[in-house]
Protein backbone atom coordinates (compact mmCIF):
# COMPACT_ATOMS: atom_id res chain seq x y z
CA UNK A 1 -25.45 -43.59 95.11
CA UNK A 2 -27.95 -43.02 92.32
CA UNK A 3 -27.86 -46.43 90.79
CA UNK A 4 -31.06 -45.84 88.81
CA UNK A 5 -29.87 -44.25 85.05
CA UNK A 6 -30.81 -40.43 84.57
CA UNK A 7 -33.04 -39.63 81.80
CA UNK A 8 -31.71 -36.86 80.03
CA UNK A 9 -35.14 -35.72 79.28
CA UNK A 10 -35.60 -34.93 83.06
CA UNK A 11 -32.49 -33.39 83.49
CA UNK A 12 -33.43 -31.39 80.48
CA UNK A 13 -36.65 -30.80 82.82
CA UNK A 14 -34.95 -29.89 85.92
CA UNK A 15 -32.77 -27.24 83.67
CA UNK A 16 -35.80 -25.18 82.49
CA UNK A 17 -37.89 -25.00 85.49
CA UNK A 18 -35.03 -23.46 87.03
CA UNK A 19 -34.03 -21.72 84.49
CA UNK A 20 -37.37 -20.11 84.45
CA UNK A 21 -37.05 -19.32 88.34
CA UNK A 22 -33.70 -17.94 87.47
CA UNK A 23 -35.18 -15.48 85.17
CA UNK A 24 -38.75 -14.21 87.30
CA UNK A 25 -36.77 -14.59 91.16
CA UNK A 26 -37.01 -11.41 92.24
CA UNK A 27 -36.73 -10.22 95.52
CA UNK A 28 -33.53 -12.13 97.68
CA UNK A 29 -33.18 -15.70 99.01
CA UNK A 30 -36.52 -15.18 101.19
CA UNK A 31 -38.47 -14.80 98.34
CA UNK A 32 -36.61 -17.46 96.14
CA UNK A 33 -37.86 -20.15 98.74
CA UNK A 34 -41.29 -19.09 98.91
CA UNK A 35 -41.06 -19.72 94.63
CA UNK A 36 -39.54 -23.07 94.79
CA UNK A 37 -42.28 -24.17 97.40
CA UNK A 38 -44.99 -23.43 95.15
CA UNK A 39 -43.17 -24.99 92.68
CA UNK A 40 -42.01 -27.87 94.00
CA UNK A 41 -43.81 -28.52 97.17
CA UNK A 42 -47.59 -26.99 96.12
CA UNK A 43 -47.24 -27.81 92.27
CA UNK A 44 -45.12 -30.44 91.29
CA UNK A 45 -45.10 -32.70 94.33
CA UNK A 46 -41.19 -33.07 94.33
CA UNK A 47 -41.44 -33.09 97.70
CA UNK A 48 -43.40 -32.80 101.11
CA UNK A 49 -43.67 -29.95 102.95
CA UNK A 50 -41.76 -31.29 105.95
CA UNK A 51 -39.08 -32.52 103.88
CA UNK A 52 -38.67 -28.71 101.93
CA UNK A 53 -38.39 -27.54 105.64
CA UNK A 54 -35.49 -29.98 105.98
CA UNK A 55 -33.80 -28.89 103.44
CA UNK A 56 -34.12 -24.72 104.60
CA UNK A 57 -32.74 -25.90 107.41
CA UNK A 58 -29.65 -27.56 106.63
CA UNK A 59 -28.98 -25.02 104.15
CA UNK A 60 -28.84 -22.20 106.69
CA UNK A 61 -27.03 -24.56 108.85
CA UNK A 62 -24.06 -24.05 106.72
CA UNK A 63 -22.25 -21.48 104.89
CA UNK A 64 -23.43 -20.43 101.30
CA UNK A 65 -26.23 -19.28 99.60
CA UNK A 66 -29.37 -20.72 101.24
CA UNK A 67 -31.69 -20.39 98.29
CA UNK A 68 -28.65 -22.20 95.77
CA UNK A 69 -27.99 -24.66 98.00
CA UNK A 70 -31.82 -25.93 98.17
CA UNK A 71 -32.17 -25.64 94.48
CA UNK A 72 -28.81 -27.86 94.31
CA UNK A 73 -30.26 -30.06 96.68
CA UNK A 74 -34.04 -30.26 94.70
CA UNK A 75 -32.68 -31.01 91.85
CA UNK A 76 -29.90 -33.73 93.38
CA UNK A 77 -33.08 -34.98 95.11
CA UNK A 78 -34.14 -35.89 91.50
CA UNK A 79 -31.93 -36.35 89.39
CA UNK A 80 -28.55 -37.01 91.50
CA UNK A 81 -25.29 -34.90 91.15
CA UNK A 82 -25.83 -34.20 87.54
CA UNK A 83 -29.81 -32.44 88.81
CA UNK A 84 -27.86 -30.56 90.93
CA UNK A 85 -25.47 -28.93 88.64
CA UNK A 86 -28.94 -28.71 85.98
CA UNK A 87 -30.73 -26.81 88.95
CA UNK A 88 -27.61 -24.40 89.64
CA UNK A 89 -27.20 -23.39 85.94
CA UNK A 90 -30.56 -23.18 85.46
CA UNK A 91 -30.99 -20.89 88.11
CA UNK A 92 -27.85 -19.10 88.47
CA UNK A 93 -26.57 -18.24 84.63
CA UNK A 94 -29.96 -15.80 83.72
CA UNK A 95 -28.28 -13.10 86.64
CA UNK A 96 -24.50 -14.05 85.83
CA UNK A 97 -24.60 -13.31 81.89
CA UNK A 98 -26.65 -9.82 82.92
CA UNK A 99 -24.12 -8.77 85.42
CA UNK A 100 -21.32 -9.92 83.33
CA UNK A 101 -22.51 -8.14 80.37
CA UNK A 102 -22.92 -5.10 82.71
CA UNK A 103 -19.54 -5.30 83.96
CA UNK A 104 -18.15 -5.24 80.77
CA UNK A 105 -19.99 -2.43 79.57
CA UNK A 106 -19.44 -0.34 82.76
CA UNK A 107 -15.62 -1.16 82.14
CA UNK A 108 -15.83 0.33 78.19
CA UNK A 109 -17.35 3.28 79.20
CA UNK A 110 -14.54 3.98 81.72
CA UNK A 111 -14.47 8.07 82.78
CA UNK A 112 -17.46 8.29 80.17
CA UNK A 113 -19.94 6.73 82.75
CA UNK A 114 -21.90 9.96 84.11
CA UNK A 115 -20.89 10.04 87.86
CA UNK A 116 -24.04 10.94 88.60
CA UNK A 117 -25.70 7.48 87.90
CA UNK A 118 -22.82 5.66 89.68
CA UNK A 119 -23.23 7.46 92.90
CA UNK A 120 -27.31 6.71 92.57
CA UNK A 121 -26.56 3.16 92.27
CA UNK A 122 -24.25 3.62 95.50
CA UNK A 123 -26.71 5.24 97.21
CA UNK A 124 -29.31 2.16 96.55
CA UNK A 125 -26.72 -0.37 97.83
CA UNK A 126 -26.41 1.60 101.23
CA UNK A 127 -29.95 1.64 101.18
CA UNK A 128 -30.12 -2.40 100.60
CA UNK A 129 -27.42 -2.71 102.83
CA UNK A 130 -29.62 -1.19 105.55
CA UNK A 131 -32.11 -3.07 104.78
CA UNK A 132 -30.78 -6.36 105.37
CA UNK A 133 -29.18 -5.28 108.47
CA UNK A 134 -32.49 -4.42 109.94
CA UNK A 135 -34.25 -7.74 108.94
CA UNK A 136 -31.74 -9.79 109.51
CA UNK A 137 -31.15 -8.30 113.18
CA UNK A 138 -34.84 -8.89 113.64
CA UNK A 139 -34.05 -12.26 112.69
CA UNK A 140 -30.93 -13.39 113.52
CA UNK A 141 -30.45 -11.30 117.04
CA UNK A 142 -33.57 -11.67 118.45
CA UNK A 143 -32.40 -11.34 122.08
CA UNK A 144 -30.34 -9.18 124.45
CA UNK A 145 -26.80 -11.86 124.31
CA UNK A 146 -27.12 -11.76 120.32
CA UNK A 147 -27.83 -8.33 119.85
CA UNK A 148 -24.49 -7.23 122.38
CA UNK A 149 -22.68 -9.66 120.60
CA UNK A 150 -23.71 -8.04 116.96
CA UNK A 151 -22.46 -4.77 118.05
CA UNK A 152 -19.58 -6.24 119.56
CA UNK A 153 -18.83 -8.32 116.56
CA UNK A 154 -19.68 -4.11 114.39
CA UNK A 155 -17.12 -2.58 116.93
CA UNK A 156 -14.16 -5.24 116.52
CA UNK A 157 -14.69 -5.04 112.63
CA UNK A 158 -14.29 -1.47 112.58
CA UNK A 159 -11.46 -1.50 114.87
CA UNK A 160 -9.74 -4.66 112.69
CA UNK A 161 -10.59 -4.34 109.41
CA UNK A 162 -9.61 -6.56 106.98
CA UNK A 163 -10.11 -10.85 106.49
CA UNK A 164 -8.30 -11.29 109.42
CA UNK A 165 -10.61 -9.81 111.41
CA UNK A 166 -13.67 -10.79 109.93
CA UNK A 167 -12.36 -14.21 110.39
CA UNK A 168 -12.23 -13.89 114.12
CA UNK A 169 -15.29 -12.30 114.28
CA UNK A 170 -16.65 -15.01 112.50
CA UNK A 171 -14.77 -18.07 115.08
CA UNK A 172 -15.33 -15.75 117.99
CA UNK A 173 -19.00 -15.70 117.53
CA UNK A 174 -19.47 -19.42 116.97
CA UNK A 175 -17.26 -19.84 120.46
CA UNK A 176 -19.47 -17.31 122.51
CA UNK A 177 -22.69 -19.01 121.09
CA UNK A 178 -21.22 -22.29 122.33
CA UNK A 179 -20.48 -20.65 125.78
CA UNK A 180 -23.39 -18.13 126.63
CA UNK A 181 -26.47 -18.86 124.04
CA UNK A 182 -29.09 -21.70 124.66
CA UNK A 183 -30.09 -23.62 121.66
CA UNK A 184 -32.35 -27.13 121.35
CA UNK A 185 -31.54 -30.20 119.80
CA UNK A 186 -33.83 -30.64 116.79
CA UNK A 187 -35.27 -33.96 115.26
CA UNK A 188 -35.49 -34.67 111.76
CA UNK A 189 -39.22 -33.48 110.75
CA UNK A 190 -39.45 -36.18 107.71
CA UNK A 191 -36.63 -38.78 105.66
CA UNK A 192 -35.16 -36.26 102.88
CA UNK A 193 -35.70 -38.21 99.72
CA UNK A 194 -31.75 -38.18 98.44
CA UNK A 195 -29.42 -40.73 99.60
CA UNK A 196 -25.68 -40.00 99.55
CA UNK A 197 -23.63 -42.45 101.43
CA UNK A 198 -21.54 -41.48 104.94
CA UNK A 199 -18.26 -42.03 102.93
CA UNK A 200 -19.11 -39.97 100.05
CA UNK A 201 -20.26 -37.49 102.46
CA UNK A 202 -16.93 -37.25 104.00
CA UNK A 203 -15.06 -37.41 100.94
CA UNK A 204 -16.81 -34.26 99.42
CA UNK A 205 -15.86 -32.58 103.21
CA UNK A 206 -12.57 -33.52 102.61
CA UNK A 207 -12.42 -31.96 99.60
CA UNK A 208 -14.01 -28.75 101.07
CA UNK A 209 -10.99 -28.57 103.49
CA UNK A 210 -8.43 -29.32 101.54
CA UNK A 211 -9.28 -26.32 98.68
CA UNK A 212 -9.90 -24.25 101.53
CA UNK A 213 -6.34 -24.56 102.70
CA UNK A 214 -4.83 -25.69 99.90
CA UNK A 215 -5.57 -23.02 97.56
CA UNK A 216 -3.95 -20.12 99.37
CA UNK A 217 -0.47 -21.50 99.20
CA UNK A 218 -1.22 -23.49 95.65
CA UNK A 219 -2.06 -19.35 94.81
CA UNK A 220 0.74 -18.28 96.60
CA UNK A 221 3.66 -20.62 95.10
CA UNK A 222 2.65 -20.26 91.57
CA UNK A 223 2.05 -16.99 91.86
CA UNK A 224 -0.88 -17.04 89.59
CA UNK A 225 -3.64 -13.83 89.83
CA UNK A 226 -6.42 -15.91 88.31
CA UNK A 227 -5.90 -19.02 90.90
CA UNK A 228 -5.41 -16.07 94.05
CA UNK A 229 -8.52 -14.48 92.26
CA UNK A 230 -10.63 -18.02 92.58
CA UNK A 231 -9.32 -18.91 95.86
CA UNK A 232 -10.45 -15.27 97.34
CA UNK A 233 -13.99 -15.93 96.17
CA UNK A 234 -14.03 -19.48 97.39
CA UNK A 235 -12.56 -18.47 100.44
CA UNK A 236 -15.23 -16.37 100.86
CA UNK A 237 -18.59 -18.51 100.11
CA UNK A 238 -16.65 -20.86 102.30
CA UNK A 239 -17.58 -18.03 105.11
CA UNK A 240 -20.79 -16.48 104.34
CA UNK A 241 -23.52 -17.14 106.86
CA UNK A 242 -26.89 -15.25 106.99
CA UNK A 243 -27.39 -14.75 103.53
CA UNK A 244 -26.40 -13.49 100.24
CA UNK A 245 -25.67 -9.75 101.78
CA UNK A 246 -23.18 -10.75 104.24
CA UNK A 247 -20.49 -11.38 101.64
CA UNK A 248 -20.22 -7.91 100.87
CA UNK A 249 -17.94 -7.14 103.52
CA UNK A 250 -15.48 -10.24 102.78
CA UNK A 251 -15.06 -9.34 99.53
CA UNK A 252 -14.78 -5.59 99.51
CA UNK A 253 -11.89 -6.28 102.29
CA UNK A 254 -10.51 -8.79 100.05
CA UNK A 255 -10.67 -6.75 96.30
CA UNK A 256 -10.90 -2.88 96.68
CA UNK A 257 -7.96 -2.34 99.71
CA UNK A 258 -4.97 -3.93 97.13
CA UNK A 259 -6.36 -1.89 94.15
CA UNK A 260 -7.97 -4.92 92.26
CA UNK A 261 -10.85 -2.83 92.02
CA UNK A 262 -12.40 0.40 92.87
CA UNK A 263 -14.78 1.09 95.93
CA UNK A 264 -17.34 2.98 93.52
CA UNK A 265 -17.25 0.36 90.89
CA UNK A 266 -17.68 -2.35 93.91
CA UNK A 267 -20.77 -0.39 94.78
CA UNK A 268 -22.13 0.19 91.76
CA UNK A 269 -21.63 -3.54 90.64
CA UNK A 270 -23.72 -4.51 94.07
CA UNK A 271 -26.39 -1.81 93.40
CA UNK A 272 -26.71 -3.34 89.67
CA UNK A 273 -26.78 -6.95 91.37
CA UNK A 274 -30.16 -6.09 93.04
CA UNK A 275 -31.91 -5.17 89.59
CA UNK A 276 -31.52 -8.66 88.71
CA UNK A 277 -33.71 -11.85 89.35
CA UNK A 278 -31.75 -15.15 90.95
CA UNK A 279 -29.33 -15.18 93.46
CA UNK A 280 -27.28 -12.71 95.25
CA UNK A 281 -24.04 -14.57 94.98
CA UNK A 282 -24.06 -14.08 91.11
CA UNK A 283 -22.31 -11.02 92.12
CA UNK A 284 -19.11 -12.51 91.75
CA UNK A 285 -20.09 -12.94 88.14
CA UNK A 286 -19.89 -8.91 87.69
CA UNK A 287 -16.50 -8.77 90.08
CA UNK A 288 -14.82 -11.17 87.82
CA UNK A 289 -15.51 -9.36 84.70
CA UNK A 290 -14.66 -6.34 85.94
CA UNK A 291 -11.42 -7.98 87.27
CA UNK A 292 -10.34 -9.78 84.43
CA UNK A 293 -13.06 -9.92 81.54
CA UNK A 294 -15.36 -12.97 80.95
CA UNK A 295 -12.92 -15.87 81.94
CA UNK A 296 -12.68 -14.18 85.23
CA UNK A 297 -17.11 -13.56 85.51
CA UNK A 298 -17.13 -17.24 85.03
CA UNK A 299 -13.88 -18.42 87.59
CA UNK A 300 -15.22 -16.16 90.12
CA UNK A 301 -18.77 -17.64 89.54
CA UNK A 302 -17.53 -20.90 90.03
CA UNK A 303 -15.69 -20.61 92.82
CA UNK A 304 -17.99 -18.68 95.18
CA UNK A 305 -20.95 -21.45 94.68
CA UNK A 306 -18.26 -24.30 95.02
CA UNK A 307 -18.29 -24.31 98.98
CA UNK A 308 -22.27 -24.51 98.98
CA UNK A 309 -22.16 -27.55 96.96
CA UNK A 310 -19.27 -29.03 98.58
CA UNK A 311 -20.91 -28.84 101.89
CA UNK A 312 -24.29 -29.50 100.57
CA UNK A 313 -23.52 -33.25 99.83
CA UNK A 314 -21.08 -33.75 102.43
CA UNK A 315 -23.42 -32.93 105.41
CA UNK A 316 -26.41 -34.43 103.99
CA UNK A 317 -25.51 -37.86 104.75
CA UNK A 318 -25.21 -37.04 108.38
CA UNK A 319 -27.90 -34.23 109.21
CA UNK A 320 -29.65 -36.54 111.11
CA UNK A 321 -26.98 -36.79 113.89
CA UNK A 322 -26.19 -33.34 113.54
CA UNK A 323 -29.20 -31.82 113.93
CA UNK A 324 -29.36 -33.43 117.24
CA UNK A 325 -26.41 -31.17 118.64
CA UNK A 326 -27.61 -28.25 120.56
CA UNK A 327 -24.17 -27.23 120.98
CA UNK A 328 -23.76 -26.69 116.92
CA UNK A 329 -26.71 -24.94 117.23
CA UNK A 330 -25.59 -22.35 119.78
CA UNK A 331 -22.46 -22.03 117.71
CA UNK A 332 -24.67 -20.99 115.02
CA UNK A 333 -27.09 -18.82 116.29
CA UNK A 334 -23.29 -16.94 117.81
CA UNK A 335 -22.39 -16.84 114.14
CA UNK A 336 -25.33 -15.61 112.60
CA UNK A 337 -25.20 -12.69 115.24
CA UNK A 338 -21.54 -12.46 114.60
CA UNK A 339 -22.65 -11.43 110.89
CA UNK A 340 -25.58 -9.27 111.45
CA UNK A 341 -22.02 -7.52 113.20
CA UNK A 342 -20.01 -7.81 110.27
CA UNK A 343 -22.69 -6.03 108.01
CA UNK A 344 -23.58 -3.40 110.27
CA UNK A 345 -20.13 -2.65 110.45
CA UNK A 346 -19.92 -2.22 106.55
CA UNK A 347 -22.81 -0.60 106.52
CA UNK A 348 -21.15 2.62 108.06
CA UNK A 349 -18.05 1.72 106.14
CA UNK A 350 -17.38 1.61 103.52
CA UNK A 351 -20.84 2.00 102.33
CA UNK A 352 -21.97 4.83 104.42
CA UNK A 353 -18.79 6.64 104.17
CA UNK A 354 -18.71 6.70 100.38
CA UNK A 355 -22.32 7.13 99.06
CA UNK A 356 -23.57 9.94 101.55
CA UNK A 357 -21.54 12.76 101.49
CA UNK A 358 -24.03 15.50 102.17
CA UNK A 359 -27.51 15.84 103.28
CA UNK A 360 -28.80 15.36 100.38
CA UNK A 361 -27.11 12.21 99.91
CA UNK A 362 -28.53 10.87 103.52
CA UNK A 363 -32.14 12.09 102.02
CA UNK A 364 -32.15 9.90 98.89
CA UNK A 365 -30.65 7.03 101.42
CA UNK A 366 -33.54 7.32 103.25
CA UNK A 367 -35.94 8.06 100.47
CA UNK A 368 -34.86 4.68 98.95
CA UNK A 369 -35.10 2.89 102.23
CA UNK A 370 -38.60 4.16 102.82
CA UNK A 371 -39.45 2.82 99.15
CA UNK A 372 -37.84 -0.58 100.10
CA UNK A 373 -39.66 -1.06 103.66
CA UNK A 374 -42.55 0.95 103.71
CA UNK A 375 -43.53 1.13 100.09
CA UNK A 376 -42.71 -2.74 99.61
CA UNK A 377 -41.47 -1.50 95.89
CA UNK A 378 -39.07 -4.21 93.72
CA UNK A 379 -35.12 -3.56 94.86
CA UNK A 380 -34.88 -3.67 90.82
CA UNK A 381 -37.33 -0.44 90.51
CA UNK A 382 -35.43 1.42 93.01
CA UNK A 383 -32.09 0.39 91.62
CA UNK A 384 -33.61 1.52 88.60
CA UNK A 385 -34.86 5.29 90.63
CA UNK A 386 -31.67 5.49 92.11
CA UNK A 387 -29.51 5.35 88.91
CA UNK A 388 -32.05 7.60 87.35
CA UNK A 389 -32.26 10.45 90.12
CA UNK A 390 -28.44 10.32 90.77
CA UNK A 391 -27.81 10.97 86.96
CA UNK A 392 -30.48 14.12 86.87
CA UNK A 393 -29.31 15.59 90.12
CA UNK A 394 -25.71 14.72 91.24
């Protein structure tokens, strides 16, 4: 694919228009694809407005992060697989060096870091967390079947904590969907303007699969932390559907249970994540750091983004079939209400459970969530309050 040679000039291009998206993209994945359709639908003329619809689609079709995966796929629309790794550095490395950076300072101040401050941050992040539940319910759970499944899918988490059972929750869902939930085929709106061949396609699937199960027992026989610490985050943006929030759960069952890390440093490093422009997935950035310094920011990085790619240009080649299946799309509306479960389950723990610990705790939760909702304020301004007011009060 791609016979036609790639300019490094517009690679070079590619870089710093998402590089300059990666630095100004406030506000989650919703907002990041309203900016890259006035970029590159309304200004630029990369594409048509049908085929930018396309490409929203397929990327909440799979697992990932939505907005990353339609920048990847922009910029492969351009410039092949090298304009899609331009378009995910640009846009990604402004957020991972800032929570990197913050990691690392968090984890030199050790028992010098006023309590106070942490706990604000905490309380922001149960704040955000409540948040997305409510909008993505809205979204995601818009009927009676979806909505009993989410708080089935809440319950069973709570009862079976843990991957295991956010992993059935997860295969569960998509199997009820199939079984109970009505969902239309869909045609293909306009022809998406990148051409990857059927066998490449299945060759980057394969690939998908085979570090998806390979990785655990690669991990497991050489006994190596930093490959078991790689394959736990690509494990995990192997299974996030719904958006950047949802991998919260995964990877607090995954790191803060075996003592990798601790739940109030987990929570403050998510809190700090939503003071930051780009995506939500460069959380893994801070994790890594925290973890195991720089080398692990970047490992963790790496692998958490790797599944969106991989599936990115391994379904492309045959979306048009696919989106022809009502079936996979009643397995998908079950697994999108299957997460809405899985967060609202966190949500009470271990969010809830360890930032509000008195009244006035629930107050400032609520306080913050009013600023979010009703006051429409920046997540960065009231990660910024939150830090503030927990360090003059608590």
């Amino acid at each position: 694919m791609f016979d036609t040679p790639i300019n490094d000039r517009r690679l070079w291009s590619i870089f710093l228009v998402f590089l300059r998206l990666g630095l100004t993209s406030f506000g989650g994945p919703v907002a990041h694809l309203g900016y890259f359709r006035q970029e590159f639908v309304s200004r630029r003329g990369w594409l048509s407005e049908a085929a930018y619809a396309e490409l929203i689609a397929i990327a909440q079709f799979m697992p990932g992060a939505a907005s990353s995966k339609v920048g990847m796929a922009i910029g492969l629309s351009q410039a092949g697989y090298r304009g899609a790794l331009a378009a995910w550095l640009g846009f990604t490395l402004p957020s991972a060096l800032l929570l990197m950076a913050f990691a690392y300072g968090l984890a030199g101040q050790g028992d010098g870091l006023a309590s106070g401050a942490l706990h604000g941050l905490k309380i922001v992040a149960a704040a955000i967390v409540a948040q997305a539940v409510w909008g993505m319910s809205r979204a995601l759970c818009p009927d009676a079947p979806r909505r009993v499944l989410m708080a089935v899918a809440a319950g069973f988490a709570l009862l079976v904590p843990g991957a295991v059972g956010q992993l059935v929750v997860i295969v569960g869902a998509g199997l009820v969907g199939v079984a109970l939930l009505d969902a239309k085929a869909q045609t293909l709106a306009d022809s998406l303007p990148i051409a990857i061949s059927r066998r490449a396609g299945a060759l980057w699937l394969a690939l998908f699969a085979l570090l998806l199960v390979g990785l655990p027992l690669l991990a497991h026989l050489l006994n190596s932390p930093l490959l078991s610490m790689f394959e736990v985050f690509y494990r995990t943006g192997a299974l996030v559907f719904g958006g950047g929030h949802v991998m919260l759960p995964l990877l607090q069952a995954e790191l803060v249970p075996g003592g990798l890390l601790s739940n109030d440093l987990f929570l403050a490093g998510y809190g700090g994540t939503q003071a930051v422009p780009g995506p939500l997935f460069t959380f893994a950035a801070f994790l890594g750091t925290a973890m195991a310094g720089p080398l692990g920011g970047l490992l963790c990085l790496v692998a958490i983004f790797a599944p969106s790619f991989l599936l990115l240009v391994g379904v492309l080649p045959f979306w048009a079939h696919l989106r022809t299946r009502p079936r996979l799309q009643a397995a998908l509306a079950g697994v999108n209400a299957g997460v809405v479960g899985l967060l609202l389950a966190t949500l009470y723990h271990p969010v809830g459970t360890s930032a509000v610990g008195n009244l006035l705790d629930f107050a400032l939760v609520l306080l913050a969530l009013v600023a979010l909702m009703a006051g429409k304020l920046p997540p960065w301004l009231v990660v910024m309050a939150g830090a503030l007011i927990g360090w003059l009060l608590l």
